[in-house]
Protein backbone atom coordinates (compact mmCIF):
# COMPACT_ATOMS: atom_id res chain seq x y z
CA UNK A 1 84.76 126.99 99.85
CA UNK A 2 88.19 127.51 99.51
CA UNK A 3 89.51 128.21 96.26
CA UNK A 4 93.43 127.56 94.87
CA UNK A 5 94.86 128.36 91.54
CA UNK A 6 98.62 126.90 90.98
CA UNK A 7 100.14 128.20 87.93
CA UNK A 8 103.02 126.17 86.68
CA UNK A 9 104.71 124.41 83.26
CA UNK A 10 103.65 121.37 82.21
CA UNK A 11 104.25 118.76 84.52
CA UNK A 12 102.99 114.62 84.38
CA UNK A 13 99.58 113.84 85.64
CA UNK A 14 100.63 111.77 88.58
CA UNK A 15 102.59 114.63 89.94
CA UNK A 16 99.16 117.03 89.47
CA UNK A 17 96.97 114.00 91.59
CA UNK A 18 99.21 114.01 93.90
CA UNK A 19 100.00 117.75 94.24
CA UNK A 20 96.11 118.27 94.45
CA UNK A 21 95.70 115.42 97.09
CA UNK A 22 98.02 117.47 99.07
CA UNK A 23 96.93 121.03 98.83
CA UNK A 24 93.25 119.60 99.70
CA UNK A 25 94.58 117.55 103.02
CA UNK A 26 96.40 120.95 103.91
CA UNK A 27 92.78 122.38 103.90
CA UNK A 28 91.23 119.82 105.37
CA UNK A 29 93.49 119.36 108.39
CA UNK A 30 94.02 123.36 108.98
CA UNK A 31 90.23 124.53 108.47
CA UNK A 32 88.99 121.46 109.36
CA UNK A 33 86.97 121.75 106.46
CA UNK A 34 85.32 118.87 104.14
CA UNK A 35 87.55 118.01 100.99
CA UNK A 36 84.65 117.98 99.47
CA UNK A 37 84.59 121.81 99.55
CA UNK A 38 88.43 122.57 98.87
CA UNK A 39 88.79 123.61 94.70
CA UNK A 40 92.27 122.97 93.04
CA UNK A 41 92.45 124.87 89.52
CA UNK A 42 95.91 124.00 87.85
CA UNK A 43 96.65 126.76 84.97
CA UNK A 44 99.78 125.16 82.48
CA UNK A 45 101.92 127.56 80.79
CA UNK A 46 104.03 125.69 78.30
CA UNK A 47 107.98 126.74 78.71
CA UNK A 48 107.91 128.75 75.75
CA UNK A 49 105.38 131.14 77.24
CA UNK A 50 107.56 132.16 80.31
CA UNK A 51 110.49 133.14 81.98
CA UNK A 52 112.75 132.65 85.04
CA UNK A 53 115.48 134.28 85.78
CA UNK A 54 115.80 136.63 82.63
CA UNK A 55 115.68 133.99 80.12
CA UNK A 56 113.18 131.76 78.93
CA UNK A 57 112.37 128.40 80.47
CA UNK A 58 112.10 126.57 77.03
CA UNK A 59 115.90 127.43 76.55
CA UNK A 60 116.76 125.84 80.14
């Protein structure tokens, strides 16, 4: 069973369905695998807990 962790801010829970939908067909059509068995784990950071760039994304 594959297994994928996307760590990102906080983004809108239409944009996570349809981000999971995708990773999962991605699976599907490369391994030829059931979606059943593909796992999608989405770890939120808010913007004040990280940094791109050198500065932190809250102050972007």
């Amino acid at each position: 069973m594959p297994v994928v962790t996307v760590q990102q801010g906080p983004r809108d829970i239409e944009l996570k369905r349809e981000l999971i939908k995708k990773i999962t067909d991605a699976f599907v059509e490369t391994y030829r695998i059931p979606a059943e068995t593909v796992m999608v784990f989405i770890e939120e950071t808010p913007a004040d807990s990280f940094g791109v760039g050198g500065k932190l994304a809250a102050d972007k």
